[in-house]
N, C-alpha and C. Protein backbone atom coordinates (compact mmCIF):
# COMPACT_ATOMS: atom_id res chain seq x y z
N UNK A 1 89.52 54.21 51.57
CA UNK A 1 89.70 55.48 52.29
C UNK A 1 89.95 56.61 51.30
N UNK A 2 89.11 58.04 51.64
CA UNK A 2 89.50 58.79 50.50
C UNK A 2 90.33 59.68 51.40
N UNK A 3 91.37 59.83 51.21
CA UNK A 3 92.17 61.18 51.58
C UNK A 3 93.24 61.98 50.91
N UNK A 4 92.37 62.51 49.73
CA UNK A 4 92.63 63.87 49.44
C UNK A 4 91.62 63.87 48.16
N UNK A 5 91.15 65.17 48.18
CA UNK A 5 90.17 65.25 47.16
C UNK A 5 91.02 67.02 46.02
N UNK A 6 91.02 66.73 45.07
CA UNK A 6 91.44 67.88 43.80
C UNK A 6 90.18 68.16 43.31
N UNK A 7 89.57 68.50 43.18
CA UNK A 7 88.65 69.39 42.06
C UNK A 7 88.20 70.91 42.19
N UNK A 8 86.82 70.87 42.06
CA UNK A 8 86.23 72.38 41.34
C UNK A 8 85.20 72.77 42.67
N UNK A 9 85.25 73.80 43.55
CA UNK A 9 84.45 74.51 44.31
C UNK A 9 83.48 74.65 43.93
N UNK A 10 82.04 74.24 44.07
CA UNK A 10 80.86 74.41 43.47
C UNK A 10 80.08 74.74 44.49
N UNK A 11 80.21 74.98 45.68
CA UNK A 11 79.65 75.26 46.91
C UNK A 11 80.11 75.10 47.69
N UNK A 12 80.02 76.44 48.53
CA UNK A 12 81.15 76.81 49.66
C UNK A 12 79.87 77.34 51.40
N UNK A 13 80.44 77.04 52.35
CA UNK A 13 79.58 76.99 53.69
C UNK A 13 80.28 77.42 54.73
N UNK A 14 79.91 77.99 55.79
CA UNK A 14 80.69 77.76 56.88
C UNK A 14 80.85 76.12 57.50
N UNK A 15 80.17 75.45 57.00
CA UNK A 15 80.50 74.26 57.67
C UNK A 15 80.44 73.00 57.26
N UNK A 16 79.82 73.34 55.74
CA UNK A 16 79.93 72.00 54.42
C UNK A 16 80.53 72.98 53.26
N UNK A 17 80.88 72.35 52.18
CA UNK A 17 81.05 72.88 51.03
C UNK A 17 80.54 71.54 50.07
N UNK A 18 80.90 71.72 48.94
CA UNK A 18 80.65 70.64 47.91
C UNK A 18 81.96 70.83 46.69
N UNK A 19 82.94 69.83 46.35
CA UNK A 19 83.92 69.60 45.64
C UNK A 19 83.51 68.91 44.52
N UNK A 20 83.58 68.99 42.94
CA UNK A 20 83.17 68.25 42.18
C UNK A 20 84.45 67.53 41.53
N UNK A 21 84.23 66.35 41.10
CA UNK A 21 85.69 65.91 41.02
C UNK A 21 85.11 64.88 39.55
N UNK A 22 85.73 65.26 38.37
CA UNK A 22 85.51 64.14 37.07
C UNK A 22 83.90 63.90 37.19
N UNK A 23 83.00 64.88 37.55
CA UNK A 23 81.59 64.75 37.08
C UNK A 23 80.97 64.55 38.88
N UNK A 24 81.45 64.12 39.52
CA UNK A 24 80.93 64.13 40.51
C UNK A 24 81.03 64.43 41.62
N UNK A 25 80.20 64.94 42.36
CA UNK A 25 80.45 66.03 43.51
C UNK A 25 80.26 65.51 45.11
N UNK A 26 81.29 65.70 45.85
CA UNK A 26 81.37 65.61 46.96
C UNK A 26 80.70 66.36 48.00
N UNK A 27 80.29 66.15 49.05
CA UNK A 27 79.64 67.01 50.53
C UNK A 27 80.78 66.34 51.26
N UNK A 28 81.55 67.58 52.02
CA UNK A 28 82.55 67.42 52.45
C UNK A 28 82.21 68.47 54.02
N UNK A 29 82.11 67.97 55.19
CA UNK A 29 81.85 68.79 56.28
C UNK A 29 83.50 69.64 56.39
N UNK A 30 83.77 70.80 56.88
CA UNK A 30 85.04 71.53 57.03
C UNK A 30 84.86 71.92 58.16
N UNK A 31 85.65 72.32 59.03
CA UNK A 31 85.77 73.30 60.15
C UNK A 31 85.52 74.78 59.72
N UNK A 32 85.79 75.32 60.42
CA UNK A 32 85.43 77.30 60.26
C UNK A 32 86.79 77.43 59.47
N UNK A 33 88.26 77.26 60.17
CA UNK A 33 89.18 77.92 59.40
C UNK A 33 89.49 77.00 58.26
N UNK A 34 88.74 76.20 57.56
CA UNK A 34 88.90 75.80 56.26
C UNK A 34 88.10 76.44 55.47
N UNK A 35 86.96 76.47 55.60
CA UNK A 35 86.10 77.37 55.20
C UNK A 35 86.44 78.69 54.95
N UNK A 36 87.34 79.49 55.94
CA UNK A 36 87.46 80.82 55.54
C UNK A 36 89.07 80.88 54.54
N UNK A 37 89.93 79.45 54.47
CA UNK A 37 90.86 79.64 53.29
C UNK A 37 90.26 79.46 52.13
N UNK A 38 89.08 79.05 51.95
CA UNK A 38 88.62 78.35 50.69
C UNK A 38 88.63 79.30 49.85
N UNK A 39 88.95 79.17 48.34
CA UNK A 39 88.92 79.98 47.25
C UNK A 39 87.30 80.41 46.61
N UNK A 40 87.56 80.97 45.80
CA UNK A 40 85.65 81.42 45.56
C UNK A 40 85.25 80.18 44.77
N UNK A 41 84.05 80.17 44.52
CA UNK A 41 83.42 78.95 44.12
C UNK A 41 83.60 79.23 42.31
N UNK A 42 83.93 77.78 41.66
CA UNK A 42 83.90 77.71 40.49
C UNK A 42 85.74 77.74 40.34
N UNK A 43 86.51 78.02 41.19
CA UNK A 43 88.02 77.74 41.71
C UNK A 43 88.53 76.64 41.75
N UNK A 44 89.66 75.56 41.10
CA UNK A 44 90.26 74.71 41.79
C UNK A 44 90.83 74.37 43.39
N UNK A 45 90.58 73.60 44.30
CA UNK A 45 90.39 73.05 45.76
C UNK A 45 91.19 72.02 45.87
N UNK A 46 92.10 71.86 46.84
CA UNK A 46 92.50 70.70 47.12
C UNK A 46 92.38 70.98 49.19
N UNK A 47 91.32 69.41 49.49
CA UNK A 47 91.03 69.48 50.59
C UNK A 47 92.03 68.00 50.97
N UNK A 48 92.59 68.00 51.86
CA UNK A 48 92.79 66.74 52.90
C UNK A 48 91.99 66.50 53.44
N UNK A 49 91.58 64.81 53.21
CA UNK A 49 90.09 63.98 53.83
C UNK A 49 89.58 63.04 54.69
N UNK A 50 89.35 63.08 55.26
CA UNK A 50 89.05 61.64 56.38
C UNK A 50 88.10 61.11 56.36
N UNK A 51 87.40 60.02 56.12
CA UNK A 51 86.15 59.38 55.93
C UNK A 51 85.63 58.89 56.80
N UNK A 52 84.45 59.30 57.48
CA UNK A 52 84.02 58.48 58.33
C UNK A 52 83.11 57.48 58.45
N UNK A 53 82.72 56.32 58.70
CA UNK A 53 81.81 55.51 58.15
C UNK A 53 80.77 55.10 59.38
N UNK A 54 79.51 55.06 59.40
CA UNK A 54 79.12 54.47 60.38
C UNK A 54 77.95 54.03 59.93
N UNK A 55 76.93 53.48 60.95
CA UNK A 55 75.99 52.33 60.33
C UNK A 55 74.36 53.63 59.80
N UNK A 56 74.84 54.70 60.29
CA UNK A 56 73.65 55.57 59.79
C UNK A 56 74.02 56.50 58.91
N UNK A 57 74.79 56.44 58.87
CA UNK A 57 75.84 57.60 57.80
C UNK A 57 77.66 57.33 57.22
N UNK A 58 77.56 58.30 56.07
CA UNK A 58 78.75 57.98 55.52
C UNK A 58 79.27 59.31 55.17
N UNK A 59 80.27 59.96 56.05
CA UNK A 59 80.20 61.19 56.21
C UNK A 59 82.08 61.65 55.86
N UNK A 60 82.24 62.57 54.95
CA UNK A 60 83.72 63.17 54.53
C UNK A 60 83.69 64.63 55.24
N UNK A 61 85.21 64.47 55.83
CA UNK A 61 85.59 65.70 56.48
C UNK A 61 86.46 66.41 55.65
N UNK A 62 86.94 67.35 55.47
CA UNK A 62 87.97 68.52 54.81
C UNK A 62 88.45 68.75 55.16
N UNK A 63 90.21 69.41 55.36
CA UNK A 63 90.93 70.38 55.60
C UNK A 63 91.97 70.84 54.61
N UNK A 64 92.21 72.23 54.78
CA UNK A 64 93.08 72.95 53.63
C UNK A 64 94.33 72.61 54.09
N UNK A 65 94.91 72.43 55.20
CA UNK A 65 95.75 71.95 56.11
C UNK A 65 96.02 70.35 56.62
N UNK A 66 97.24 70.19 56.22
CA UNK A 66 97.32 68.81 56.51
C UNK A 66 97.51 67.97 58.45
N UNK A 67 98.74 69.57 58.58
CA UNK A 67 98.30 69.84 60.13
C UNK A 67 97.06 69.59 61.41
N UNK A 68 95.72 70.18 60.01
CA UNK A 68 94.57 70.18 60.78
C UNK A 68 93.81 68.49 60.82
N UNK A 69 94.30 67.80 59.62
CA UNK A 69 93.77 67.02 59.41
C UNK A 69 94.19 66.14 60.75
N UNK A 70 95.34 65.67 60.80
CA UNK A 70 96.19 65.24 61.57
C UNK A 70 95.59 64.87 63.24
N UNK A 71 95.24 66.65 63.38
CA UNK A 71 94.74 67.01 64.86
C UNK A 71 93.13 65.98 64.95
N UNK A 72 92.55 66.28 63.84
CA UNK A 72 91.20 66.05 63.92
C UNK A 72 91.70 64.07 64.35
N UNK A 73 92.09 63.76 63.17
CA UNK A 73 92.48 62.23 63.40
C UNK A 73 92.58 61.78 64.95
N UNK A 74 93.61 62.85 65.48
CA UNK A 74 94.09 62.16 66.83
C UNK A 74 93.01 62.48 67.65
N UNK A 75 91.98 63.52 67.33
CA UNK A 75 91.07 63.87 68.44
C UNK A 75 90.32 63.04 69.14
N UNK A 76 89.44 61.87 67.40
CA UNK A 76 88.25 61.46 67.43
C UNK A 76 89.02 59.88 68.16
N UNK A 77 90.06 59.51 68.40
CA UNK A 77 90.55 58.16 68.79
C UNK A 77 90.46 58.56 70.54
N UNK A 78 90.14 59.89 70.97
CA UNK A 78 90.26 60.29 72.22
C UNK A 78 88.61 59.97 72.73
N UNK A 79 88.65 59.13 73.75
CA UNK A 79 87.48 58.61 74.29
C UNK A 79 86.40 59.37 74.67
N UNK A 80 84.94 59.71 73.98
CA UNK A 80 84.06 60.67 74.41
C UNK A 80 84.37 61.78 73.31
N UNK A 81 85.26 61.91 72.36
CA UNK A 81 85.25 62.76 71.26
C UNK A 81 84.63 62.34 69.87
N UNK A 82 83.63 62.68 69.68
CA UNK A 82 83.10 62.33 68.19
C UNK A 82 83.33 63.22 66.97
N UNK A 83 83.25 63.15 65.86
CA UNK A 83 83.70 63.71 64.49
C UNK A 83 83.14 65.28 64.81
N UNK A 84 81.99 65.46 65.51
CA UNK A 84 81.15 66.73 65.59
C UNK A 84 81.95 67.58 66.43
N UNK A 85 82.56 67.15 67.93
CA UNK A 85 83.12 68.12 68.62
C UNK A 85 84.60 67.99 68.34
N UNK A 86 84.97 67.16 67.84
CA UNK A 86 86.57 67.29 67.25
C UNK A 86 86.81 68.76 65.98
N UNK A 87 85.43 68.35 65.51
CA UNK A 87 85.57 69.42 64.44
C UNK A 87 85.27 70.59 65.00
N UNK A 88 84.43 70.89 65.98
CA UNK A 88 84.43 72.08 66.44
C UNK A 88 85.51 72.59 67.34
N UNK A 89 86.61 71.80 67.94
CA UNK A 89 87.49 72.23 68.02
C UNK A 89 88.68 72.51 67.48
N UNK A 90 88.60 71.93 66.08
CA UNK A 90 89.55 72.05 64.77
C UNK A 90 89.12 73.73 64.40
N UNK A 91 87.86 73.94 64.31
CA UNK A 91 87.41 75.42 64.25
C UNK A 91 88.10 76.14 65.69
N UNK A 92 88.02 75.86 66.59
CA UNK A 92 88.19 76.79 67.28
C UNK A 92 89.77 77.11 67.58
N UNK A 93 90.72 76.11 67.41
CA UNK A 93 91.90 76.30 68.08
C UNK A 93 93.10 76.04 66.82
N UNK A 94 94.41 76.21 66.40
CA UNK A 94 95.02 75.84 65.85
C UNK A 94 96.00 74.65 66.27
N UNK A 95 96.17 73.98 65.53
CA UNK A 95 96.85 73.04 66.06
C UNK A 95 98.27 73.22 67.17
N UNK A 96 99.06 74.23 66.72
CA UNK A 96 100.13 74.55 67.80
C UNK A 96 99.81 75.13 68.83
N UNK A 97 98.62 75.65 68.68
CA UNK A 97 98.07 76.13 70.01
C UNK A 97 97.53 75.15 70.53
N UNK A 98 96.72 73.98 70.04
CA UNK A 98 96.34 72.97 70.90
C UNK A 98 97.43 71.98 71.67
N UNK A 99 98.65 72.11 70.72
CA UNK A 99 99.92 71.75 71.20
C UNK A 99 100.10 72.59 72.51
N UNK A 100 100.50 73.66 72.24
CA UNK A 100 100.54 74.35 73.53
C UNK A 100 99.93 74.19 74.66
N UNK A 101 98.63 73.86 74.45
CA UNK A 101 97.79 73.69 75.59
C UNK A 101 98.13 72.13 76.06
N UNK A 102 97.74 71.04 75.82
CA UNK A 102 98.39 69.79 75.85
C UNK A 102 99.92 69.80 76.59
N UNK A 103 101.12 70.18 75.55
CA UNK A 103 102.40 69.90 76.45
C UNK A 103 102.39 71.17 77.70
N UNK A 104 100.99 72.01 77.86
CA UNK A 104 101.49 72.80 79.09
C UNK A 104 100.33 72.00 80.14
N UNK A 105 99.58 71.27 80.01
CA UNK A 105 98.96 70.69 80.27
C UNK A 105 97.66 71.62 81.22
N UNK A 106 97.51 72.52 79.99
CA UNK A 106 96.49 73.54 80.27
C UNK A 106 94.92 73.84 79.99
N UNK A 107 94.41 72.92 81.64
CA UNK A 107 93.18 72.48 81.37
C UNK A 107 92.23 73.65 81.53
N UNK A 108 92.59 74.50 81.82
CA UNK A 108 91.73 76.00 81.54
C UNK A 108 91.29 76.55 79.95
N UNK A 109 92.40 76.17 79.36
CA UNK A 109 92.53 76.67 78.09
C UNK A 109 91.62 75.71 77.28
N UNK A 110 91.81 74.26 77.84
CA UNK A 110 91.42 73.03 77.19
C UNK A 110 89.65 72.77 77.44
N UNK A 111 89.25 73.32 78.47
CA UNK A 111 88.01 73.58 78.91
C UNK A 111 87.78 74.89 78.12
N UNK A 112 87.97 75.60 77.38
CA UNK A 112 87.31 76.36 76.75
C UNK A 112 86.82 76.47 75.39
N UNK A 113 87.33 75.34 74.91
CA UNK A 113 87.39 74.83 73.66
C UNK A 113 85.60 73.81 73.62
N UNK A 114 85.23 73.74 72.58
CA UNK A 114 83.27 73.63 72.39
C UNK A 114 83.56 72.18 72.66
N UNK A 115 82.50 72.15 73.90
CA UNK A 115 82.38 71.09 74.20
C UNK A 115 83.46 70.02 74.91
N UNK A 116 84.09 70.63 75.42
CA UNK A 116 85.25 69.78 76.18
C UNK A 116 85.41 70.42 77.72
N UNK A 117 84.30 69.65 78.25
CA UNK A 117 84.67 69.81 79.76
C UNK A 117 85.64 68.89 80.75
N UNK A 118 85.73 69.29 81.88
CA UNK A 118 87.20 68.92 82.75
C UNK A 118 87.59 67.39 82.51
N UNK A 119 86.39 66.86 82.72
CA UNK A 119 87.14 65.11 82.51
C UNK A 119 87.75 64.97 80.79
N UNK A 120 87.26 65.79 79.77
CA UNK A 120 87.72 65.37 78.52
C UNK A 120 88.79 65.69 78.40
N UNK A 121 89.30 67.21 79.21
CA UNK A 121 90.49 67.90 79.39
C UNK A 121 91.70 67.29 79.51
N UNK A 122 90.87 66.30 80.59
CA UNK A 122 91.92 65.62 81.15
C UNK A 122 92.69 64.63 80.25
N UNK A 123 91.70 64.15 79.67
CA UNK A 123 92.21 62.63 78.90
C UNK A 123 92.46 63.71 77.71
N UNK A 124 92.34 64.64 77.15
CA UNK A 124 93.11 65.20 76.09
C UNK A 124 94.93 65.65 76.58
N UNK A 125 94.98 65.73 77.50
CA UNK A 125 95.84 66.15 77.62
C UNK A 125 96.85 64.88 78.35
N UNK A 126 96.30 64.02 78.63
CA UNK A 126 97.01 62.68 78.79
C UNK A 126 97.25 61.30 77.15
N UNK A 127 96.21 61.85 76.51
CA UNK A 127 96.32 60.80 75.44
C UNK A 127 96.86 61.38 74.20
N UNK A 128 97.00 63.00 74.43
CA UNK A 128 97.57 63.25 72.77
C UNK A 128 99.21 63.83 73.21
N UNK A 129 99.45 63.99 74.58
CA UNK A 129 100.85 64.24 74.98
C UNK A 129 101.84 63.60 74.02
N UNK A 130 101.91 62.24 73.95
CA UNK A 130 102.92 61.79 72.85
C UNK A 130 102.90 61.94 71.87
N UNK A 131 101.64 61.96 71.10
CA UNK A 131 101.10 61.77 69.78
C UNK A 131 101.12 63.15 69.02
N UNK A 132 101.48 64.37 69.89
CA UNK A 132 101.76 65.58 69.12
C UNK A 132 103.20 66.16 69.50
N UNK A 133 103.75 65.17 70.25
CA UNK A 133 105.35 65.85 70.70
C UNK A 133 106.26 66.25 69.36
N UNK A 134 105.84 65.61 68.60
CA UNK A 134 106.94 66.04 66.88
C UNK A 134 106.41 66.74 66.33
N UNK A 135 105.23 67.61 66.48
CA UNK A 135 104.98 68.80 66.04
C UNK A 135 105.59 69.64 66.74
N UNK A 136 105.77 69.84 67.52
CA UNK A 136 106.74 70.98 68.41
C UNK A 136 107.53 71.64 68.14
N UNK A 137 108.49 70.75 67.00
CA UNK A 137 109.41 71.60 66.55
C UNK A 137 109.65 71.83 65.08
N UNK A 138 108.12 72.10 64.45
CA UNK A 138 107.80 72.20 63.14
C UNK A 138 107.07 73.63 63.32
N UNK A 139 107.27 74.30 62.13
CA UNK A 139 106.52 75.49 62.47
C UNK A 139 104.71 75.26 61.30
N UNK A 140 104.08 76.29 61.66
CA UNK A 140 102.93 76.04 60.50
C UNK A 140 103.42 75.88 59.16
N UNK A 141 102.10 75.74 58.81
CA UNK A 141 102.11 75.48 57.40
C UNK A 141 101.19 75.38 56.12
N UNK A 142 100.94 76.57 55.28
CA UNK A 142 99.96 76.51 54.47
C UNK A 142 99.75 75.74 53.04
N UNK A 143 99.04 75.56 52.65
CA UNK A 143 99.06 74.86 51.60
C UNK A 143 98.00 75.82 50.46
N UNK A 144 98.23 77.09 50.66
CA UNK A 144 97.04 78.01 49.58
C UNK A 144 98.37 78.93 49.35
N UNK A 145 97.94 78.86 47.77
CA UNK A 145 99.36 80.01 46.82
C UNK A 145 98.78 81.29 46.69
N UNK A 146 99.25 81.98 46.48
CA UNK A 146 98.44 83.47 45.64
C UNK A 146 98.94 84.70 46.53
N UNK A 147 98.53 85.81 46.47
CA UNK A 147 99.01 86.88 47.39
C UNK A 147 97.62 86.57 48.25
N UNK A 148 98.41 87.37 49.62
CA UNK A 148 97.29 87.15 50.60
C UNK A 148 96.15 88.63 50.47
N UNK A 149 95.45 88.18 51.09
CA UNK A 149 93.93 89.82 50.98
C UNK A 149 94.45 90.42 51.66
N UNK A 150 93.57 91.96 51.59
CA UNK A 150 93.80 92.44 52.11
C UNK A 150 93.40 93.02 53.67
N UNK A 151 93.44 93.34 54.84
CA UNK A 151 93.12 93.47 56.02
C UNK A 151 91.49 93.75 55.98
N UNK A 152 91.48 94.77 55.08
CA UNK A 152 89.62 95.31 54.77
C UNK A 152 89.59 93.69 54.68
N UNK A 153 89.68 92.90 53.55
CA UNK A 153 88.96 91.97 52.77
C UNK A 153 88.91 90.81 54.20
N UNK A 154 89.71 90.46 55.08
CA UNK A 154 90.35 89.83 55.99
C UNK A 154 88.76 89.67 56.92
N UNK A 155 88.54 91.02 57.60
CA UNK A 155 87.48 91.69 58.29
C UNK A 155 86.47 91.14 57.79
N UNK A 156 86.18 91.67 56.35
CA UNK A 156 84.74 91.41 55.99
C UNK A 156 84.66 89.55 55.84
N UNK A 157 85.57 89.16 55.69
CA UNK A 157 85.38 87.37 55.36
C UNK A 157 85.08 86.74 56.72
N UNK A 158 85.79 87.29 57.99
CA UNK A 158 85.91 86.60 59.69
C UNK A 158 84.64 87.40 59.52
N UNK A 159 83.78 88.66 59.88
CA UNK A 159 82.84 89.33 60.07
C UNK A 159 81.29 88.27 59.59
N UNK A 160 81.66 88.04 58.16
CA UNK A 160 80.68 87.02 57.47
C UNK A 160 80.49 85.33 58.00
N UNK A 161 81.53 85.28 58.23
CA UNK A 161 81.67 84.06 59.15
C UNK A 161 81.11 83.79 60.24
N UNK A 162 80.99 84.66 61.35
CA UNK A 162 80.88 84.98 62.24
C UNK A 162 79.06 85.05 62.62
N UNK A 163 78.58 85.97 61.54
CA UNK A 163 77.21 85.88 60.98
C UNK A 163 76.56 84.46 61.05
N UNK A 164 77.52 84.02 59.96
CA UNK A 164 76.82 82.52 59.76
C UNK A 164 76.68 81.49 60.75
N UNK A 165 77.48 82.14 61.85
CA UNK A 165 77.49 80.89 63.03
C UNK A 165 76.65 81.09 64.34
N UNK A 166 76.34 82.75 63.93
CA UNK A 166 74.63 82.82 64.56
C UNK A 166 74.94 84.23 65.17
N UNK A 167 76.61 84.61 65.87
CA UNK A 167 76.01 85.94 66.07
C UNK A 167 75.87 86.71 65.08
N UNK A 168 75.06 87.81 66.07
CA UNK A 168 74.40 89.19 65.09
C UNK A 168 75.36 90.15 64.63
N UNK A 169 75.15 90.63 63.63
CA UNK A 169 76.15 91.29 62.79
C UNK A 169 76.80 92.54 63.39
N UNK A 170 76.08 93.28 64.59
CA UNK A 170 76.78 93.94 65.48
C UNK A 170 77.87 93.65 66.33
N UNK A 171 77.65 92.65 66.90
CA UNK A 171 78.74 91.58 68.41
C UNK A 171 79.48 91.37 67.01
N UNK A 172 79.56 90.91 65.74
CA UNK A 172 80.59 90.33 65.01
C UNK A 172 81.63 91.93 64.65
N UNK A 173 80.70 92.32 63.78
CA UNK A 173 81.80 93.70 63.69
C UNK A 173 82.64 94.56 64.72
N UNK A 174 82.18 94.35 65.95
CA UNK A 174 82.80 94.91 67.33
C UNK A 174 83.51 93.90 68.07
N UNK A 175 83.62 92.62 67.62
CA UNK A 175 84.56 91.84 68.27
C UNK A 175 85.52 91.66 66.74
N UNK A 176 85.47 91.81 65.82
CA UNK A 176 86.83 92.60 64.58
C UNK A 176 87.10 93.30 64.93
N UNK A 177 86.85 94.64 64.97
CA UNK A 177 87.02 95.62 65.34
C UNK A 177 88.05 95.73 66.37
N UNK A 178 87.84 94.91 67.57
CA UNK A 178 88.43 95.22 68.79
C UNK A 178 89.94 93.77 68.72
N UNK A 179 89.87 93.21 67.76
CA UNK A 179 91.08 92.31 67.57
C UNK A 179 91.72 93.32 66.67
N UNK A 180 91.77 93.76 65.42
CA UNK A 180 91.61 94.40 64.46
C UNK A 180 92.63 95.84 65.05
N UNK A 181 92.47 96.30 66.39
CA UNK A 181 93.11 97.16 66.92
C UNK A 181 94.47 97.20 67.29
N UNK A 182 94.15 95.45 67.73
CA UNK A 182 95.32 95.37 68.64
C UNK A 182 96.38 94.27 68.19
N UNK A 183 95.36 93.69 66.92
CA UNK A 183 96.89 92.94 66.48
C UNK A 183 96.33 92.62 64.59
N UNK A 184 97.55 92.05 64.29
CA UNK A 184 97.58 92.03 62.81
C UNK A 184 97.61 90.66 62.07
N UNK A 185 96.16 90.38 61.74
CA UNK A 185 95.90 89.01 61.31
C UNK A 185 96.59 88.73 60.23
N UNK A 186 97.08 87.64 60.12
CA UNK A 186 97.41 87.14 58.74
C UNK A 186 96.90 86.84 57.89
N UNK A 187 95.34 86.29 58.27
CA UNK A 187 94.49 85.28 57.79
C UNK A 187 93.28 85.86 58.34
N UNK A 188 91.61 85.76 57.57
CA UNK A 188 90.96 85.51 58.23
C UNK A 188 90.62 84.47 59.21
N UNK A 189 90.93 83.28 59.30
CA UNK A 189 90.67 82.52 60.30
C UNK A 189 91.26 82.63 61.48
N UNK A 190 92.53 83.52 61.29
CA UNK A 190 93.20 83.59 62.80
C UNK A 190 92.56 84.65 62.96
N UNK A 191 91.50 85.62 62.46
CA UNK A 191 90.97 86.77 62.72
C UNK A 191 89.75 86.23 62.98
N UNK A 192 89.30 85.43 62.49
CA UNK A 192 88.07 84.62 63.19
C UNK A 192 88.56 84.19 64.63
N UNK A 193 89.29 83.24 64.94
CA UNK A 193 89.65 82.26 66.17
C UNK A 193 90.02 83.70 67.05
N UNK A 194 90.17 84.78 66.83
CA UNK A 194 90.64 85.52 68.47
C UNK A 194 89.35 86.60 68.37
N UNK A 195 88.18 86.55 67.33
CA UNK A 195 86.92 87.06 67.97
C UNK A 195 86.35 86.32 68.63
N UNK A 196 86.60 84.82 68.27
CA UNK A 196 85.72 84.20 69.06
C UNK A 196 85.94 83.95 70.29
N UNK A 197 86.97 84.55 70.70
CA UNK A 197 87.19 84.00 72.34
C UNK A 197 86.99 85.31 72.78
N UNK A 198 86.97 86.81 72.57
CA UNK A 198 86.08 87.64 72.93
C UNK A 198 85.11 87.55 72.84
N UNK A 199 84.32 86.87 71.93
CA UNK A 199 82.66 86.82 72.33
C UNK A 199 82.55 85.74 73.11
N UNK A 200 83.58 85.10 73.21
CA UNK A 200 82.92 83.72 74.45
C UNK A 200 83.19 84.78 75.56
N UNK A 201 83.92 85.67 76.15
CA UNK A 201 84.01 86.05 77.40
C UNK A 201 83.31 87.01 77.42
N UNK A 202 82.69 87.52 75.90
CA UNK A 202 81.52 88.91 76.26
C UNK A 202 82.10 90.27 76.61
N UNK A 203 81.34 90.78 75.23
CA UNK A 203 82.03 92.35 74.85
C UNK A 203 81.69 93.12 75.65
């Protein structure tokens, strides 16, 4: 099992990157908000890893977050969740918010998340009830040093992101824009995760 990878950023994605480690380089799939902590390429990386193995593929996941890793783990043991939509909901939601949704047992919220309709809702919110109750009373937690960017820089990184995941560079800058007004990201990825639920409900 590999779980944790140290090396050198040699290619960075919204949704793969590549880690080189003592000569040799990893393809590592990430979610969106790993992707948007990642440092610039040619940077030291340390990802948390999960390996997945199957009879057609041999496939490594990433997170900058050990938190996230965690979530993804408990997702894919949830019946009808595979590595693909676990990860797209590792992109879409943060883990205390998926907490939130779970111990409120909020299948509205849980249905809005990619690819998880009412019956998955359901069993998400019946099978990870225990299994995330001791996060509850932990707060986040980052694992990237340095000063943080700045709000411009914030914009243009969620904006680029946003691009890459297919909308058009207009709907992206006007759903920043309109988060951007009303509240104060910390991060691009939490500036990513609350455009994207304005463009799911349409600007």
């Amino acid at each position: 099992m590999i779980g944790r990878i140290k090396g050198t950023l040699v290619k960075s994605g919204t949704t793969e990157v590549e880690v080189e480690v003592n000569g040799l380089t990893y393809e590592i799939q990430v979610p969106l908000t790993t992707a948007c902590d990642l440092p610039g390429v040619g940077e030291p990386v340390v990802l948390h890893t999960h390996f997945v193995v199957r009879e057609d593929a041999h496939q490594l996941y990433g997170f900058t977050h050990l938190k996230a890793k965690q979530m993804f783990r408990a997702l894919i043991k949830v019946n009808g969740i595979g590595p693909k939509m676990a990860l797209g909901v590792v992109s879409s939601a943060e883990p205390q918010d998926l907490l939130v949704m779970i111990r409120d047992n909020d299948l509205v919220s849980l249905m809005k998340l990619p690819g998880i309709g009412k019956k998955t809702a359901e069993r998400l919110a019946i099978d990870l009830r225990d299994r995330f109750k001791e996060w509850s009373s932990e707060s986040r937690q980052s694992t990237n040093d340095g000063s943080a960017p700045s709000g411009n820089s914030f914009e243009k990184e969620a904006e680029a992101a946003l691009v890459g995941l297919g909308y058009k560079a207009p709907e992206a800058s006007k759903a920043i824009s309109l988060v951007s007004e009303t509240h104060q990201a910390k991060d691009s990825g939490e500036l990513i995760l609350k455009a994207l639920k304005i463009l799911g409900s349409g600007l």
